[in-house]
PDB file of N, CA and C in Angstrom:
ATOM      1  N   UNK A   1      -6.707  22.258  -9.784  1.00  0.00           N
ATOM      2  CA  UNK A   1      -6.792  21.104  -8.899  1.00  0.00           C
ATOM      3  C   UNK A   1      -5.621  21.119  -7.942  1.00  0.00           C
ATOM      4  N   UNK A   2      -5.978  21.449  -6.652  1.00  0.00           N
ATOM      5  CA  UNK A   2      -5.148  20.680  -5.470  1.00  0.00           C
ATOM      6  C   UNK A   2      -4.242  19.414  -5.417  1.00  0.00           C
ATOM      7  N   UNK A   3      -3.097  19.818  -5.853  1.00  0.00           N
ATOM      8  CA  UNK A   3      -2.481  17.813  -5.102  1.00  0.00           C
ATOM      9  C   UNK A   3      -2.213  18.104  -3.637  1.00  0.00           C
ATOM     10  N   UNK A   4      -2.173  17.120  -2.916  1.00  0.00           N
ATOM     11  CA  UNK A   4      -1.917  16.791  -1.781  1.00  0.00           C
ATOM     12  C   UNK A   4      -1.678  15.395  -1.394  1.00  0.00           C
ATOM     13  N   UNK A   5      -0.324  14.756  -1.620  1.00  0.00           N
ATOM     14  CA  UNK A   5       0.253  13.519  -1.834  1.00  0.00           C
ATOM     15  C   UNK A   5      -0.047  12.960  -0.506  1.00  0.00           C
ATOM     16  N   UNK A   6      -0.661  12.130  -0.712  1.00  0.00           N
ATOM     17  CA  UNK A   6      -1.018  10.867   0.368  1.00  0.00           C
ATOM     18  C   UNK A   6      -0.561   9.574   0.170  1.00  0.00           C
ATOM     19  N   UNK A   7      -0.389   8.548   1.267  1.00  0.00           N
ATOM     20  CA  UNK A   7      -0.276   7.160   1.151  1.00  0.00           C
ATOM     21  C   UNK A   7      -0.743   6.431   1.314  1.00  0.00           C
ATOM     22  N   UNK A   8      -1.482   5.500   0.808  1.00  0.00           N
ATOM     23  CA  UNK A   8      -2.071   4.422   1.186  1.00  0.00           C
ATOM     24  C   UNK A   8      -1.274   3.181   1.433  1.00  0.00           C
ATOM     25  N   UNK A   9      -1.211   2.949   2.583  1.00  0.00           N
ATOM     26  CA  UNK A   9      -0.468   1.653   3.339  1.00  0.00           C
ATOM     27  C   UNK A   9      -1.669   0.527   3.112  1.00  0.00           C
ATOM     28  N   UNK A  10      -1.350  -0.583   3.088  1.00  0.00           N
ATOM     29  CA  UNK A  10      -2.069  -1.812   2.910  1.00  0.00           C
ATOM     30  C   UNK A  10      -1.550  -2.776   3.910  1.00  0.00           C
ATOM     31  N   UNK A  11      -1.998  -3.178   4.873  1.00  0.00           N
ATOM     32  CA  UNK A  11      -1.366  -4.260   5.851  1.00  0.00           C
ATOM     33  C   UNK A  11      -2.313  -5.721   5.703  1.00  0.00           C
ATOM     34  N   UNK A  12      -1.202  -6.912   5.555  1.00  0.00           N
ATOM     35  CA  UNK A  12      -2.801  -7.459   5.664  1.00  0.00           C
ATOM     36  C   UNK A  12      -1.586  -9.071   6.255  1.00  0.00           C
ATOM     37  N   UNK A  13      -3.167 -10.035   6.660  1.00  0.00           N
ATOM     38  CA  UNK A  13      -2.633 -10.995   7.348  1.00  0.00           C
ATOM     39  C   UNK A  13      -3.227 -12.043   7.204  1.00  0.00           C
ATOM     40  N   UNK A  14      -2.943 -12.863   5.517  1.00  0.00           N
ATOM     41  CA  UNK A  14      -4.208 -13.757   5.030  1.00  0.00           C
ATOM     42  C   UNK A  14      -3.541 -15.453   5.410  1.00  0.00           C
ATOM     43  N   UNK A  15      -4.548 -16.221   5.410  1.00  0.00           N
ATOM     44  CA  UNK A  15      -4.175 -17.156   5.621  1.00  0.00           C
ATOM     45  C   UNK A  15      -3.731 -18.413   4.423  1.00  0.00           C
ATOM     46  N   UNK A  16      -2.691 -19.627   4.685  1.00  0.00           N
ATOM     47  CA  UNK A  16      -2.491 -19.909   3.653  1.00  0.00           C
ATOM     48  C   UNK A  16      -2.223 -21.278   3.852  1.00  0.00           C
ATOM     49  N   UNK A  17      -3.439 -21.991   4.789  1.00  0.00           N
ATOM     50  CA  UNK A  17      -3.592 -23.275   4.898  1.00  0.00           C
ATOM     51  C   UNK A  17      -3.567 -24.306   3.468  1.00  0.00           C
ATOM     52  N   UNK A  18      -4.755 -23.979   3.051  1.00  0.00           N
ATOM     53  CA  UNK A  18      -5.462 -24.724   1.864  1.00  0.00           C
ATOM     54  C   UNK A  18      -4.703 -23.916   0.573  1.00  0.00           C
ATOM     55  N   UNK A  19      -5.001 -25.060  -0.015  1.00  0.00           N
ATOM     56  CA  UNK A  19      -4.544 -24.631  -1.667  1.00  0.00           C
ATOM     57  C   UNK A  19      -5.117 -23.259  -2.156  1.00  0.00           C
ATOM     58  N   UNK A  20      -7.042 -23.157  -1.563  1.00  0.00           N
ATOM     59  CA  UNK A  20      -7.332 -21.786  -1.902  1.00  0.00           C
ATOM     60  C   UNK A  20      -7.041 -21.024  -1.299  1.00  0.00           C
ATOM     61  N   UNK A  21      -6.281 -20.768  -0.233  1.00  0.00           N
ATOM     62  CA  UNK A  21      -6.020 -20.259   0.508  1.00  0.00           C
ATOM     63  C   UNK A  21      -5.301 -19.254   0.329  1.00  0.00           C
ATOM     64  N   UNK A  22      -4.095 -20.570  -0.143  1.00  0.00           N
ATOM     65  CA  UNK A  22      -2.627 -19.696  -1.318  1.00  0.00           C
ATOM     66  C   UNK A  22      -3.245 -19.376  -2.439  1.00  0.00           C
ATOM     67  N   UNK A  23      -4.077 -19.669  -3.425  1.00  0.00           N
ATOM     68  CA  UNK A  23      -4.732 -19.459  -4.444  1.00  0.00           C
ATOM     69  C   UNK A  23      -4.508 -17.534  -4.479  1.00  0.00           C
ATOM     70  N   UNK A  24      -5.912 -17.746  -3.257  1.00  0.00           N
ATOM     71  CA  UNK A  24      -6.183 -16.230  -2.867  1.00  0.00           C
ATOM     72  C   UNK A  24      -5.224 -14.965  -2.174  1.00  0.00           C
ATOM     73  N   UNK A  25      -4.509 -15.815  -1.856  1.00  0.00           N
ATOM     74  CA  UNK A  25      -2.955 -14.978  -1.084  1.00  0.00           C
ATOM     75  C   UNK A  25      -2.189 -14.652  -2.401  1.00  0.00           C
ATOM     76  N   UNK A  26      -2.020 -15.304  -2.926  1.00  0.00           N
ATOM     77  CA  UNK A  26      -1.146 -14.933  -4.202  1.00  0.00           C
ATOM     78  C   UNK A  26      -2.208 -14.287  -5.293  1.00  0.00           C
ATOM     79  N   UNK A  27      -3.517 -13.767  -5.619  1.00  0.00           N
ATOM     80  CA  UNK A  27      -3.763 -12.717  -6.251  1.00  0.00           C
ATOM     81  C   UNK A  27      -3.931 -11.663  -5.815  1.00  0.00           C
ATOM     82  N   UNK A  28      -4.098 -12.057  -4.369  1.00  0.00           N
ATOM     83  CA  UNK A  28      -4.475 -10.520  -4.013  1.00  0.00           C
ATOM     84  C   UNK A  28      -2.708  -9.632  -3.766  1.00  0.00           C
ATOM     85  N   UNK A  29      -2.033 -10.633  -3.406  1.00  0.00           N
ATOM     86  CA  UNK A  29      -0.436 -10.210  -3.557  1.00  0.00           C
ATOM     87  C   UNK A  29      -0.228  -9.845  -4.917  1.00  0.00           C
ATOM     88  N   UNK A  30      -0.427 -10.709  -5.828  1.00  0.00           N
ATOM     89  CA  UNK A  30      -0.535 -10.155  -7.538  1.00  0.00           C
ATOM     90  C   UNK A  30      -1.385  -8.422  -7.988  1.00  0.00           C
ATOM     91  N   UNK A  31      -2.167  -8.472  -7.636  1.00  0.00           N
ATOM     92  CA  UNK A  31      -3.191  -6.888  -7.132  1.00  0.00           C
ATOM     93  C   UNK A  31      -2.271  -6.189  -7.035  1.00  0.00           C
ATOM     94  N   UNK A  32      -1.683  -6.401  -5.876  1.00  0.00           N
ATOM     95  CA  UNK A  32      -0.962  -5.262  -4.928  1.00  0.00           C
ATOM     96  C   UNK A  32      -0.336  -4.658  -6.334  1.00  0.00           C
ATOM     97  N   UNK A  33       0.133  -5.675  -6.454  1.00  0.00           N
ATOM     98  CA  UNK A  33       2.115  -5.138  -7.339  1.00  0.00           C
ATOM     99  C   UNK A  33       1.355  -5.048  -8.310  1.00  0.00           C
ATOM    100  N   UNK A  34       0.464  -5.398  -9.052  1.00  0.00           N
ATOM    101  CA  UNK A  34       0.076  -4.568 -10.185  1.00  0.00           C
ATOM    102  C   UNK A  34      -0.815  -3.253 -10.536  1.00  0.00           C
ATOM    103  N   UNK A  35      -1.163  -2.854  -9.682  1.00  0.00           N
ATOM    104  CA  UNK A  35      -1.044  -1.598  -9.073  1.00  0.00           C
ATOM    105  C   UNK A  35      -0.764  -0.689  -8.457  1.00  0.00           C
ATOM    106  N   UNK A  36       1.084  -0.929  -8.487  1.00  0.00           N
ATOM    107  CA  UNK A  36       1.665  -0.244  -7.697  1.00  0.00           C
ATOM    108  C   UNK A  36       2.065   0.071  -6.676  1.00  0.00           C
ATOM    109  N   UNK A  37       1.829  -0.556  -5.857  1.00  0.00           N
ATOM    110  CA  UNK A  37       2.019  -0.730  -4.312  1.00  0.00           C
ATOM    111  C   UNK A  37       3.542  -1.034  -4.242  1.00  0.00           C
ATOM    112  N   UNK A  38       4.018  -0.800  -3.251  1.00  0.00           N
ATOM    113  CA  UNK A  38       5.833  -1.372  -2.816  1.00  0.00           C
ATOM    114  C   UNK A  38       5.978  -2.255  -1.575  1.00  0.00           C
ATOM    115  N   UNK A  39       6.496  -3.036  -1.564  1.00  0.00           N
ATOM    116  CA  UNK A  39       6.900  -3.299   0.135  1.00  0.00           C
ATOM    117  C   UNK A  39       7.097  -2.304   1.195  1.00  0.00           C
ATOM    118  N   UNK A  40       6.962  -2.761   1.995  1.00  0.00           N
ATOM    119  CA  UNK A  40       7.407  -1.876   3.223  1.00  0.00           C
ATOM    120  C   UNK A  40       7.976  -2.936   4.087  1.00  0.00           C
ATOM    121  N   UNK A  41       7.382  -3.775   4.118  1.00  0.00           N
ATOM    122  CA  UNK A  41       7.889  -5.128   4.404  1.00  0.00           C
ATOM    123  C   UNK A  41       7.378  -6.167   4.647  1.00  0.00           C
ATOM    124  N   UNK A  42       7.536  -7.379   5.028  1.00  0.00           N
ATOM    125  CA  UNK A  42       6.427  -8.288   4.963  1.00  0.00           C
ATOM    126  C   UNK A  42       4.760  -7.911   5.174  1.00  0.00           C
ATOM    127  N   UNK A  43       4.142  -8.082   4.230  1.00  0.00           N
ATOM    128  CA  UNK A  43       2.501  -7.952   4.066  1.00  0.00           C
ATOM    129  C   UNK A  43       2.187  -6.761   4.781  1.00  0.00           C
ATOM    130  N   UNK A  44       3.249  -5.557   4.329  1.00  0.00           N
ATOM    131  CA  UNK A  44       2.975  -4.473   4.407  1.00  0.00           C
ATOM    132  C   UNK A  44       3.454  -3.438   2.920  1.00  0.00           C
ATOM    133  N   UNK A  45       2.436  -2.892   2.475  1.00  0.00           N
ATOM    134  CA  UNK A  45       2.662  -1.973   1.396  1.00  0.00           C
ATOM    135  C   UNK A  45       1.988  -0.828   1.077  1.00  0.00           C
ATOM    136  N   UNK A  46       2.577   0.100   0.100  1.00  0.00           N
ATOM    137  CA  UNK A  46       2.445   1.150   0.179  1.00  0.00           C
ATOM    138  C   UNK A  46       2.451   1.911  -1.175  1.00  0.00           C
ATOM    139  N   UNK A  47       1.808   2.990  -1.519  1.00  0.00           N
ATOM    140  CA  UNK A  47       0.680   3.369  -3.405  1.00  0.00           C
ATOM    141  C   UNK A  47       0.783   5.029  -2.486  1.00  0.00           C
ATOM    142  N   UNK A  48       1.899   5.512  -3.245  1.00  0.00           N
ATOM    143  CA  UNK A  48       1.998   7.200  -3.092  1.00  0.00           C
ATOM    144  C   UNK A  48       0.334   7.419  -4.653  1.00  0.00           C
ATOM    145  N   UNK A  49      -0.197   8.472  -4.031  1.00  0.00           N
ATOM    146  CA  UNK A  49      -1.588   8.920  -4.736  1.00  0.00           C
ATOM    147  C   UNK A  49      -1.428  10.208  -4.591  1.00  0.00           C
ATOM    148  N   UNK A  50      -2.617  11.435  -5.797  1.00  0.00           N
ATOM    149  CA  UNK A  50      -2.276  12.383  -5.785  1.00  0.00           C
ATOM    150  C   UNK A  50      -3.594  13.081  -4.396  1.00  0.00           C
ATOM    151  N   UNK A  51      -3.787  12.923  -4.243  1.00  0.00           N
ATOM    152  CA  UNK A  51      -4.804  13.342  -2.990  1.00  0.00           C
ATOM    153  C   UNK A  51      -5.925  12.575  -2.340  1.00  0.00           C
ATOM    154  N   UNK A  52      -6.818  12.832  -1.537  1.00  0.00           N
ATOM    155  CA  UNK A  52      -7.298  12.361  -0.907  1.00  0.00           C
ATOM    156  C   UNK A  52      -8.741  11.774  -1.677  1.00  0.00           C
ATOM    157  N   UNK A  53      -9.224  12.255  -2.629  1.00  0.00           N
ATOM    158  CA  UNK A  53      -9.768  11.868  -4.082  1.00  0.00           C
ATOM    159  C   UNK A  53      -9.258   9.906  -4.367  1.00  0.00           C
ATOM    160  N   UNK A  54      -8.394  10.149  -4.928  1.00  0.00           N
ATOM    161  CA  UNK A  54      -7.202   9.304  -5.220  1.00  0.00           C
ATOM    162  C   UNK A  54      -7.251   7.906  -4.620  1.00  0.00           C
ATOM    163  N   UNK A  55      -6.887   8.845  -3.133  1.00  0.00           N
ATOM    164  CA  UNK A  55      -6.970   7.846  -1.745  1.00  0.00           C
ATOM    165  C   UNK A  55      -7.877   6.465  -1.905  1.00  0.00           C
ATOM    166  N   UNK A  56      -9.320   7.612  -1.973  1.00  0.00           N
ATOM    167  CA  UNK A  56     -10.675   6.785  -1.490  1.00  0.00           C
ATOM    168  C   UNK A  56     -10.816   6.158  -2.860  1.00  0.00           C
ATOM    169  N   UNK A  57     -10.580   6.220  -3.743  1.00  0.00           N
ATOM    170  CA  UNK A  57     -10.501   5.420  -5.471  1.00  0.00           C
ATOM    171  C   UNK A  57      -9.634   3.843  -5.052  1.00  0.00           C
ATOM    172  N   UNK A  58      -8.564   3.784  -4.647  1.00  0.00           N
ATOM    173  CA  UNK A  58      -7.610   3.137  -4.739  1.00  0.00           C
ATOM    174  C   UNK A  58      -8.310   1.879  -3.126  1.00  0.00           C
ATOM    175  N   UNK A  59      -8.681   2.566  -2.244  1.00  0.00           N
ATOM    176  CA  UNK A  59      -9.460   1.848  -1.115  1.00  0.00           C
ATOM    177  C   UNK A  59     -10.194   1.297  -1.605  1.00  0.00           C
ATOM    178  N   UNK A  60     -11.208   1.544  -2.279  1.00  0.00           N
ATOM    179  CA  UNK A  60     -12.672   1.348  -2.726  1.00  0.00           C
ATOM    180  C   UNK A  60     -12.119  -0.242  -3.792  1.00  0.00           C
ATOM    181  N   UNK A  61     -11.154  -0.043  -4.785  1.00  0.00           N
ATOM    182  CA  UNK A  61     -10.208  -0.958  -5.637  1.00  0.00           C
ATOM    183  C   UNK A  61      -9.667  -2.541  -4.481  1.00  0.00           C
ATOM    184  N   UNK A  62      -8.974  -2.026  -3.622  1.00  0.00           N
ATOM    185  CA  UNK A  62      -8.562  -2.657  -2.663  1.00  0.00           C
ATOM    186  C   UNK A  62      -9.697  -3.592  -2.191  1.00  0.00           C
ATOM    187  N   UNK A  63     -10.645  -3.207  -1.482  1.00  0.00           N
ATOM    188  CA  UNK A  63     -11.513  -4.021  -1.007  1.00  0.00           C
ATOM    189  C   UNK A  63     -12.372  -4.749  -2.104  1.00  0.00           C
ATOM    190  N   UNK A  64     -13.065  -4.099  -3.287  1.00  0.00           N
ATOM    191  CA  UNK A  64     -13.569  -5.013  -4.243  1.00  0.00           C
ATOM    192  C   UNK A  64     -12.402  -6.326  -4.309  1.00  0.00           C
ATOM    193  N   UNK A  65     -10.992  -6.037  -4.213  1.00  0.00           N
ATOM    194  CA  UNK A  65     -10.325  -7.338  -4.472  1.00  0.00           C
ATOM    195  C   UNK A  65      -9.914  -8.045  -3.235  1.00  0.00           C
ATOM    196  N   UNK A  66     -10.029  -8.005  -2.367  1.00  0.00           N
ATOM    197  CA  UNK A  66      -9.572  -8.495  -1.046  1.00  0.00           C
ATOM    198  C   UNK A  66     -10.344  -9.773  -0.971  1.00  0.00           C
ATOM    199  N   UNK A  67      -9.321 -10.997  -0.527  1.00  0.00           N
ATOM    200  CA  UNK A  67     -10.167 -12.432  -0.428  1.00  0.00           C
ATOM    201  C   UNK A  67     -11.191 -12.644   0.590  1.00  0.00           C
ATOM    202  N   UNK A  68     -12.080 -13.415   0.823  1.00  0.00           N
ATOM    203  CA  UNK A  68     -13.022 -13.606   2.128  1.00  0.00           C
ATOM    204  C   UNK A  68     -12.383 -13.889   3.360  1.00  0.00           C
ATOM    205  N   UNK A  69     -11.244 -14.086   2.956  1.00  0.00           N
ATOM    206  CA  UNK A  69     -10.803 -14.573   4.957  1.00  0.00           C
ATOM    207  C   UNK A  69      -9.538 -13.751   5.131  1.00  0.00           C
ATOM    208  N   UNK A  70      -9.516 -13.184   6.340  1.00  0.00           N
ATOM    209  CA  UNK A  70      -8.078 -12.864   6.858  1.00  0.00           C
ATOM    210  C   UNK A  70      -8.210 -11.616   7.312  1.00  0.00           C
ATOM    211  N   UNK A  71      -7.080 -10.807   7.511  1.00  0.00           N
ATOM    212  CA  UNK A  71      -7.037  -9.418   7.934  1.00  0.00           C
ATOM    213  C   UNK A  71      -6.619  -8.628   7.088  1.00  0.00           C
ATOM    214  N   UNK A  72      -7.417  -7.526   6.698  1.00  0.00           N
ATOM    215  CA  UNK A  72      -6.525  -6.868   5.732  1.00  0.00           C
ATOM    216  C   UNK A  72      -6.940  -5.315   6.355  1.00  0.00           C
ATOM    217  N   UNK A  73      -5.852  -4.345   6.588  1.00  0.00           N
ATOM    218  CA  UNK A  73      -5.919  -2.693   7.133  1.00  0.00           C
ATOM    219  C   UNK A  73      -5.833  -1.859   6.197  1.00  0.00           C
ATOM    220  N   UNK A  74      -6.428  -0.975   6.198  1.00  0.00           N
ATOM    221  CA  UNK A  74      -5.880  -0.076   5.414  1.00  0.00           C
ATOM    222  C   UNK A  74      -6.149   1.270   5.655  1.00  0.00           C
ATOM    223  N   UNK A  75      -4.665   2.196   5.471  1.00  0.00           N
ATOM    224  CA  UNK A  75      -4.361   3.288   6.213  1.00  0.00           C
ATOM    225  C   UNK A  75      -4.207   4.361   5.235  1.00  0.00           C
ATOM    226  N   UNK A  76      -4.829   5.809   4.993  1.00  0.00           N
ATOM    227  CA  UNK A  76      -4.297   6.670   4.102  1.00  0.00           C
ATOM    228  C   UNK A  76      -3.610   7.920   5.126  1.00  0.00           C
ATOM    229  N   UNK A  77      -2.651   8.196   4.619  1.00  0.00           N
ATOM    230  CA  UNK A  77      -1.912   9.551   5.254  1.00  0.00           C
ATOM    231  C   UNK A  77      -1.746  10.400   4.368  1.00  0.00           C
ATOM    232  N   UNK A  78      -0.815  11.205   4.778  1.00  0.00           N
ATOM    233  CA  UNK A  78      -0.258  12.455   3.929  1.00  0.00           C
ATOM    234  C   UNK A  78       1.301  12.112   3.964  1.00  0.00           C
ATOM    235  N   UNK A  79       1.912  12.656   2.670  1.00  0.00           N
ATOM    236  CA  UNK A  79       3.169  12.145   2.148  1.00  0.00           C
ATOM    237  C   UNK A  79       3.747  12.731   3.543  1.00  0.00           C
ATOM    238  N   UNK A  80       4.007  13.749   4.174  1.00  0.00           N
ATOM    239  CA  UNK A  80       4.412  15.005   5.413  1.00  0.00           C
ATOM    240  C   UNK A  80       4.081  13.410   6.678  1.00  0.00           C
ATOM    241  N   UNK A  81       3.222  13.256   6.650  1.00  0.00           N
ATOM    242  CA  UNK A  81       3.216  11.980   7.860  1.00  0.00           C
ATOM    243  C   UNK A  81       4.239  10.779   7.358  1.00  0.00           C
ATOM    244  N   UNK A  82       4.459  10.327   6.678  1.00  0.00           N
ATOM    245  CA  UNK A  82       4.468   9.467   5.718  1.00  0.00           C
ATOM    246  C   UNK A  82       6.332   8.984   6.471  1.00  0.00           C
ATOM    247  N   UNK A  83       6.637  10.598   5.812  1.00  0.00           N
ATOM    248  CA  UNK A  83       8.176  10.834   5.541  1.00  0.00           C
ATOM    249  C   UNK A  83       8.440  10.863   7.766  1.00  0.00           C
ATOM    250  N   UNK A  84       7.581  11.244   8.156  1.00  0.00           N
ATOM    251  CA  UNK A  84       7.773  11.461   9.526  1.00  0.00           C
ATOM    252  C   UNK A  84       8.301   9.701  10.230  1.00  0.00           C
ATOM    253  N   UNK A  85       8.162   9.041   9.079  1.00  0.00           N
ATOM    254  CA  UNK A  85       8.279   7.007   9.866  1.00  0.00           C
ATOM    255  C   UNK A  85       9.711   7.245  10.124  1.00  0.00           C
ATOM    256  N   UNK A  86      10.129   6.927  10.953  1.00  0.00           N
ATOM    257  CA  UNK A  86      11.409   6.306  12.012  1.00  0.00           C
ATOM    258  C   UNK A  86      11.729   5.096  11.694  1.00  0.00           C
ATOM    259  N   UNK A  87      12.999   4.619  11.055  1.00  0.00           N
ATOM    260  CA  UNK A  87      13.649   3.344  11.015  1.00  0.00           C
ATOM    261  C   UNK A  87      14.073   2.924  12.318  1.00  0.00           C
ATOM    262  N   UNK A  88      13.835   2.143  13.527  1.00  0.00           N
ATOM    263  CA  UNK A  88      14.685   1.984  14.223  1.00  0.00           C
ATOM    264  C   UNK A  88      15.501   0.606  14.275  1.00  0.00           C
ATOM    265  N   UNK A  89      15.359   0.020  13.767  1.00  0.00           N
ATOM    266  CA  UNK A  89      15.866  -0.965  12.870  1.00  0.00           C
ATOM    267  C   UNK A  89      16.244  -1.776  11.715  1.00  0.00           C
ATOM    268  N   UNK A  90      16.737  -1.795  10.446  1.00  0.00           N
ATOM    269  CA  UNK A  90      17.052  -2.003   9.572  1.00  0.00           C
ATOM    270  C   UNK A  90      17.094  -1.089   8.848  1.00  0.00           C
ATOM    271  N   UNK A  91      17.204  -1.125   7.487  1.00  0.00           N
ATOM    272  CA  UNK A  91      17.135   0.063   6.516  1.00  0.00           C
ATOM    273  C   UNK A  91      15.956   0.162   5.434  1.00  0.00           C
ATOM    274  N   UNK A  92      15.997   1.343   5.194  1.00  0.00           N
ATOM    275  CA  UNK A  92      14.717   1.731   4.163  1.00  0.00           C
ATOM    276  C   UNK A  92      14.741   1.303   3.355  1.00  0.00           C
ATOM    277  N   UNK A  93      13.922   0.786   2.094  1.00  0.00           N
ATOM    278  CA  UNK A  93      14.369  -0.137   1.332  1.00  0.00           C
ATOM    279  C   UNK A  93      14.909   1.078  -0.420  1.00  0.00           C
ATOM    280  N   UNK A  94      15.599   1.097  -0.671  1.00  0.00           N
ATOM    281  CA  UNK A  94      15.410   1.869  -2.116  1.00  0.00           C
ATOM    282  C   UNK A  94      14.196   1.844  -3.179  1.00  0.00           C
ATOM    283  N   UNK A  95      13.361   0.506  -3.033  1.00  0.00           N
ATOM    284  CA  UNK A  95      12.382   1.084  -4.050  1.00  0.00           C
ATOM    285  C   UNK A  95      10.889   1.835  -3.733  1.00  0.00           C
ATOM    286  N   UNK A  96      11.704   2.254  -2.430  1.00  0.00           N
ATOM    287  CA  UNK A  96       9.787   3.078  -2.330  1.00  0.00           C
ATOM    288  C   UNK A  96      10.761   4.589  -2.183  1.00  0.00           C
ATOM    289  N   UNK A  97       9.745   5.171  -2.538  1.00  0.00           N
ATOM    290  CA  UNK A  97       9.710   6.601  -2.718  1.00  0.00           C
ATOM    291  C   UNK A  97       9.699   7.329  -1.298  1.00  0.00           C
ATOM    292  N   UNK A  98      10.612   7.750  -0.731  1.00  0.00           N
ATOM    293  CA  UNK A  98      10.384   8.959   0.903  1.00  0.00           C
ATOM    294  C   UNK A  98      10.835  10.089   0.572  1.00  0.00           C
ATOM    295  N   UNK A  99      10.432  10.659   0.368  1.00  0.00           N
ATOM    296  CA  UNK A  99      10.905  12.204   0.120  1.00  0.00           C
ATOM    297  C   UNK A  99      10.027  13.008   0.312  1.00  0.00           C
ATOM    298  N   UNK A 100      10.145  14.341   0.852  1.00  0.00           N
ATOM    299  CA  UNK A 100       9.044  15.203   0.739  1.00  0.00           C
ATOM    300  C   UNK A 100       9.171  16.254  -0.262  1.00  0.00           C
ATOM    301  N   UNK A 101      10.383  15.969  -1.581  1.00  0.00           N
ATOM    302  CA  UNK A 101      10.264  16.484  -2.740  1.00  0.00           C
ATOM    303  C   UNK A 101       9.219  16.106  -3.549  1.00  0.00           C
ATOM    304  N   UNK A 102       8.907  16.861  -4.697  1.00  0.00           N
ATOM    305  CA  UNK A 102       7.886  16.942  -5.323  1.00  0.00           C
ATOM    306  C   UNK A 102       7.952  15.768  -6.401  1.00  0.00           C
ATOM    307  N   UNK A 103       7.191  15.325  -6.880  1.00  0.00           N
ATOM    308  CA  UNK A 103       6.702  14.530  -7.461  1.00  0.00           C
ATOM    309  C   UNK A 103       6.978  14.930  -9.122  1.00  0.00           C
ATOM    310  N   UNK A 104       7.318  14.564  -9.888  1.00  0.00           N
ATOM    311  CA  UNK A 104       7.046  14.844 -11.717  1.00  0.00           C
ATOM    312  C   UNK A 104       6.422  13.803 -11.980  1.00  0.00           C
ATOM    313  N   UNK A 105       5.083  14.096 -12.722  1.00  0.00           N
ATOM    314  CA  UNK A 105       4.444  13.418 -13.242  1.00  0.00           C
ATOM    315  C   UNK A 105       4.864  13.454 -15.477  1.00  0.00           C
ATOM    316  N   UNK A 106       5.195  12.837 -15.840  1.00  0.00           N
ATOM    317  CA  UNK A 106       5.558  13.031 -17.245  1.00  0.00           C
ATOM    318  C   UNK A 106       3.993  11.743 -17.877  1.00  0.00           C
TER     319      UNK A 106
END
């Protein structure tokens, strides 16, 4: 089997008028992080996967849970694109993973 480390970025832009609103903003935020996803930064995150397999598993996951209203994107790359992002303002955060070293899986 091929790896070929990809990312799935998650952008999203839900609304949080009503009580269900937040209800639904806060599980699908709960989702995220319990499957791994990191910040990138506000209602932006990010799920290193082992290939493009992976990818479309973790999309397919994503949208079964996504609430009825709002915006939600979602982007898969390759770790090689990934590592190519430019800070031009602030700093990277330490808990996401950038490297284009290899991965140990234990």
């Amino acid at each position: 089997m091929s790896f070929r480390y990809m990312r799935v970025i998650v952008f999203f832009d839900l609304p949080t008028k009503t009580s269900k609103d937040i209800k639904n903003y806060s599980k699908f935020h709960k989702f995220l992080l319990k499957n791994g996803f990191m910040m990138l930064q506000n209602s932006v995150y990010s799920k290193i996967v082992l290939n493009q397999t992976s990818a479309n598993l973790l999309s397919s996951r994503v949208r079964a849970n996504s609430p009825e209203k709002g915006n939600i994107i979602l982007l898969s790359i390759t770790e090689k694109q990934f590592n190519k992002m430019e800070y031009i303002i602030g700093e990277q955060k330490d808990s996401v993973v950038s490297s284009s070293d290899r991965v140990v899986l234990l």
